[in-house]
Protein backbone atom coordinates (compact mmCIF):
# COMPACT_ATOMS: atom_id res chain seq x y z
CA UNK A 1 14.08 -7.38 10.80
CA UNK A 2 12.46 -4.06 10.82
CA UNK A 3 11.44 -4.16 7.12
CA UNK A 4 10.20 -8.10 7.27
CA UNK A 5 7.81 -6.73 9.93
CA UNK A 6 6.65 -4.01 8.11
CA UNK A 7 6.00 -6.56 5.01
CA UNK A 8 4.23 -8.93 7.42
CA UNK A 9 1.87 -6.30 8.21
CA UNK A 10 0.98 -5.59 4.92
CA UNK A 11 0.28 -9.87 4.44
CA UNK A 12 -1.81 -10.29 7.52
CA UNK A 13 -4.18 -7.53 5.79
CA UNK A 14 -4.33 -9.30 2.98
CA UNK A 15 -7.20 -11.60 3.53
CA UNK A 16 -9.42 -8.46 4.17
CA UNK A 17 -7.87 -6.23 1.24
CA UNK A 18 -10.98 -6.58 -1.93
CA UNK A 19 -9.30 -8.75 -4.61
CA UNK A 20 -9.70 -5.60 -7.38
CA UNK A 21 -7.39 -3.90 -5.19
CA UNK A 22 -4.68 -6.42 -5.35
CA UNK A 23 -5.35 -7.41 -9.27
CA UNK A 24 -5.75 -3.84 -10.59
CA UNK A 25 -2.66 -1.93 -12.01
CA UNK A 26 0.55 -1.75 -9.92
CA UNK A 27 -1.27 -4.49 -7.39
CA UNK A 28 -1.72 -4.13 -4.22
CA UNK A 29 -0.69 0.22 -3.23
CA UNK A 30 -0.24 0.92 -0.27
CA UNK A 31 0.22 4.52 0.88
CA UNK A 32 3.44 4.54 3.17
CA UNK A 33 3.93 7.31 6.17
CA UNK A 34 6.67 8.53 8.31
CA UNK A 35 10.00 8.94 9.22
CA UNK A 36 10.07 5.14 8.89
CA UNK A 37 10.07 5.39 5.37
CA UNK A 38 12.93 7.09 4.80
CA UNK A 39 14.98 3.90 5.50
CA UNK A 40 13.88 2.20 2.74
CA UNK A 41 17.28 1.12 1.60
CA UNK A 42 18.09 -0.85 4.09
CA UNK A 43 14.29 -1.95 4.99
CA UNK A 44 14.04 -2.98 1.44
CA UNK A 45 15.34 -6.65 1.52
CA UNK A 46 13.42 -7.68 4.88
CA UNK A 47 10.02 -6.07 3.49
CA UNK A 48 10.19 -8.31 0.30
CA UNK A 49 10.74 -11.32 2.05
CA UNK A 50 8.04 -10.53 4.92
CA UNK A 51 5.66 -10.48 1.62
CA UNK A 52 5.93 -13.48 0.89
CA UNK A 53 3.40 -16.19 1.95
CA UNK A 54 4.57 -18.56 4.86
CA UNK A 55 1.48 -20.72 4.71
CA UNK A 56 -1.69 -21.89 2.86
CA UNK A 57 -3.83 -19.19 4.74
CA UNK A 58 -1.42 -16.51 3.59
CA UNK A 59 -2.80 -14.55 0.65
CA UNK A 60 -0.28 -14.46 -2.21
CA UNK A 61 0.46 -10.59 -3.24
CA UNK A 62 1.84 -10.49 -7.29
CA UNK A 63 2.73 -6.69 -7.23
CA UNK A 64 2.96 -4.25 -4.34
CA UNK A 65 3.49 -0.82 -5.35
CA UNK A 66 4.26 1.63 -2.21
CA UNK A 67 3.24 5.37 -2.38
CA UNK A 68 4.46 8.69 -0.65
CA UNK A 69 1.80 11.40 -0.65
CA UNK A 70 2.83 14.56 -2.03
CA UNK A 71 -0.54 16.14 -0.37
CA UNK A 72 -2.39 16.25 2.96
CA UNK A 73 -4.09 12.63 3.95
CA UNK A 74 -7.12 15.46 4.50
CA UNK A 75 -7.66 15.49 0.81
CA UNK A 76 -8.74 11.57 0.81
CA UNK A 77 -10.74 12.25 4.35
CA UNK A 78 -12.74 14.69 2.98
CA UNK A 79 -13.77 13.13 0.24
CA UNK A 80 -14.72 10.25 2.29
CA UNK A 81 -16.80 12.16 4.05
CA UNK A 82 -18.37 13.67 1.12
CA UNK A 83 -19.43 10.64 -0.55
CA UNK A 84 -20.99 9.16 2.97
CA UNK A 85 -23.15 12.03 2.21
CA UNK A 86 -23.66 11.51 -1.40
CA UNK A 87 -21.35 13.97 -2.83
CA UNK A 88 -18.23 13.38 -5.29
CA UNK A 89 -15.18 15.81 -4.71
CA UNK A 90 -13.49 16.35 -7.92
CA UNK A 91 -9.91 14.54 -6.34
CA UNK A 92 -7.43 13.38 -8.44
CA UNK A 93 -6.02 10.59 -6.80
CA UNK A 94 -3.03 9.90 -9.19
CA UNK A 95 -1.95 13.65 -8.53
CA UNK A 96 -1.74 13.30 -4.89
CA UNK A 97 0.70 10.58 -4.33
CA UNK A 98 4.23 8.94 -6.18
CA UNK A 99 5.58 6.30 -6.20
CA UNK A 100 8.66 5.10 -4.45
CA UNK A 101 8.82 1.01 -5.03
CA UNK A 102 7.61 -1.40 -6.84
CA UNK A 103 7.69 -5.13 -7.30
CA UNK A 104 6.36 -8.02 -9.10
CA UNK A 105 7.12 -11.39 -7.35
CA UNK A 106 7.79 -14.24 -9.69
């Protein structure tokens, strides 16, 4: 039940997520968080089927790829608040994260 909600979550954002972010490579990533995580295994099942659209409104996802940071969520805050002043950090953004899971629903 636990993982369903989690992949419900992720749907009702949908409508609001910019479509380049869902159509570029690996889909839609999402950066996952906490101890939560760690349960994956057994969340795994639930979240898959709480992806998938219940209704016309629901957004369809093709690929979700989910993402454990291997560096401080600082890194991506600072360099959002350097470009709101019209500077670009040098941040790799393929360095600072891996991937766990991913999935292409057919």
């Amino acid at each position: 039940m636990a993982g369903e909600m989690l992949g419900r979550h992720i749907l009702a954002l949908a409508p609001k997520v910019d479509k380049s972010l869902l159509e570029g490579e690996g889909g839609l990533q999402v950066v996952c968080v906490g101890s939560v995580w760690k349960s994956w295994d057994v969340l795994r099942e639930g979240f898959l089927r709480g992806m998938l659209p219940r209704n016309d409104r629901d957004v369809t996802i093709k690929t979700v790829t989910l993402l454990e940071l291997k560096q401080s969520c600082a890194i991506g805050a600072a360099n959002l608040g350097a470009r709101s002043v019209g500077k670009k950090l040098p941040v790799k953004y393929a360095a600072n994260a891996t991937v766990f899971f991913s999935h292409t629903f057919s």
